[in-house]
Protein backbone atom coordinates (compact mmCIF):
# COMPACT_ATOMS: atom_id res chain seq x y z
CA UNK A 1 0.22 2.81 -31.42
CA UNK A 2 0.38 -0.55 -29.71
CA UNK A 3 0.31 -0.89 -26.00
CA UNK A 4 1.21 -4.78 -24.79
CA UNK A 5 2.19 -4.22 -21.54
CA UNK A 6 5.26 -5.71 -22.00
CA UNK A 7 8.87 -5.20 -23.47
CA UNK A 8 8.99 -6.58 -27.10
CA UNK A 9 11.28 -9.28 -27.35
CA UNK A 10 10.79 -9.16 -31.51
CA UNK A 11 8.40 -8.33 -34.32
CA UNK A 12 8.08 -10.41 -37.44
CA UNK A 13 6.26 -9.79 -40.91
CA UNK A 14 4.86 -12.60 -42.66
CA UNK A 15 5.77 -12.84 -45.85
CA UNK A 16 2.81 -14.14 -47.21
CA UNK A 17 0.63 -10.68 -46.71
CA UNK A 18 1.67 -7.42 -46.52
CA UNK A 19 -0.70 -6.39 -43.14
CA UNK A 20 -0.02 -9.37 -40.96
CA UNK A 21 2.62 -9.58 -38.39
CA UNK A 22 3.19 -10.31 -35.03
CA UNK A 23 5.50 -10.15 -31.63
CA UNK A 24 6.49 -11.53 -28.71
CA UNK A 25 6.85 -9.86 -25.39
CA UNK A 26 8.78 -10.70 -22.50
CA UNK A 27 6.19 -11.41 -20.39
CA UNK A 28 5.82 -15.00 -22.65
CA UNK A 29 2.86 -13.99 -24.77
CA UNK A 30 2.68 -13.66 -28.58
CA UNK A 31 0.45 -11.19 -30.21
CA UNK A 32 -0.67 -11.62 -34.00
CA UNK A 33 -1.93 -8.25 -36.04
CA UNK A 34 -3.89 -8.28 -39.16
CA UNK A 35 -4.19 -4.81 -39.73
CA UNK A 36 -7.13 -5.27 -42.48
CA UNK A 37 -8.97 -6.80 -39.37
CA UNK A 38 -8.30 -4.76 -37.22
CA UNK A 39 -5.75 -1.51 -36.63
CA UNK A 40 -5.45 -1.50 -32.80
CA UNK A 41 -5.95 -4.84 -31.24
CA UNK A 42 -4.56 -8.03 -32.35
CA UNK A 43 -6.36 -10.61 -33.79
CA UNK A 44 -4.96 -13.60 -30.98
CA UNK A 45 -2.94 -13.26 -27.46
CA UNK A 46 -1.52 -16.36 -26.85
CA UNK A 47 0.99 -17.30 -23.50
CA UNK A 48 3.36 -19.43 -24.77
CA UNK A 49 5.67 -19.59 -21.50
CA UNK A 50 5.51 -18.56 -17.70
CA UNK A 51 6.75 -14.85 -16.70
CA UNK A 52 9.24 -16.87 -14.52
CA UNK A 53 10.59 -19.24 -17.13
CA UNK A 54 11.72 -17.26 -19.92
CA UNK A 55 11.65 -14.32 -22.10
CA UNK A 56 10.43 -14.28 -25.45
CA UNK A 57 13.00 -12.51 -27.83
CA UNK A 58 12.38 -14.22 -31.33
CA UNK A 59 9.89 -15.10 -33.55
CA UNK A 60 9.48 -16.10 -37.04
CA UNK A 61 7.13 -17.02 -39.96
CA UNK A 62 7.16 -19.96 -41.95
CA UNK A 63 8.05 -18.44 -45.80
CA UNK A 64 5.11 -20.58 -47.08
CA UNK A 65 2.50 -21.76 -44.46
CA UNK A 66 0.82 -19.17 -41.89
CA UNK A 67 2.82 -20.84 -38.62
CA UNK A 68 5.05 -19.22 -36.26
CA UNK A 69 7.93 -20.22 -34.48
CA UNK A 70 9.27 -18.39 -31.01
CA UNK A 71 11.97 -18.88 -29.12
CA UNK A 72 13.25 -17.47 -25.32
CA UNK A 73 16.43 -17.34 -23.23
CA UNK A 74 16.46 -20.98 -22.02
């Protein structure tokens, strides 16, 4: 079970390994699992944008490279 303290906007798989994957919450951060690291706490935490600028609600792997792209209401 994952606890982020927030609402999940989205969750993404990358489709270069079968135990990474990662979310965004609404509270503007994005969260990346490896879950041969590590089964309960992500590997990074990263605030994209403010609480009072936007939600997070997608994100997205690049099919080849290991980079993410998010996007939020605005």
């Amino acid at each position: 079970m994952f606890d982020l303290v927030s609402q999940v906007g989205d969750i993404a798989w990358a489709p270069y390994s079968s135990t990474i994957f990662a979310a965004v919450t609404f509270d503007g951060k994005v969260h990346v699992f490896d879950l041969k690291v590590d089964k309960y706490h992500a590997i990074c935490s990263q605030q994209i944008v403010s609480k009072k600028t936007g939600r997070l609600n997608h994100i997205s792997f690049n099919p080849h490279y290991p980079v993410v792209i998010v996007g939020d209401n605005m």
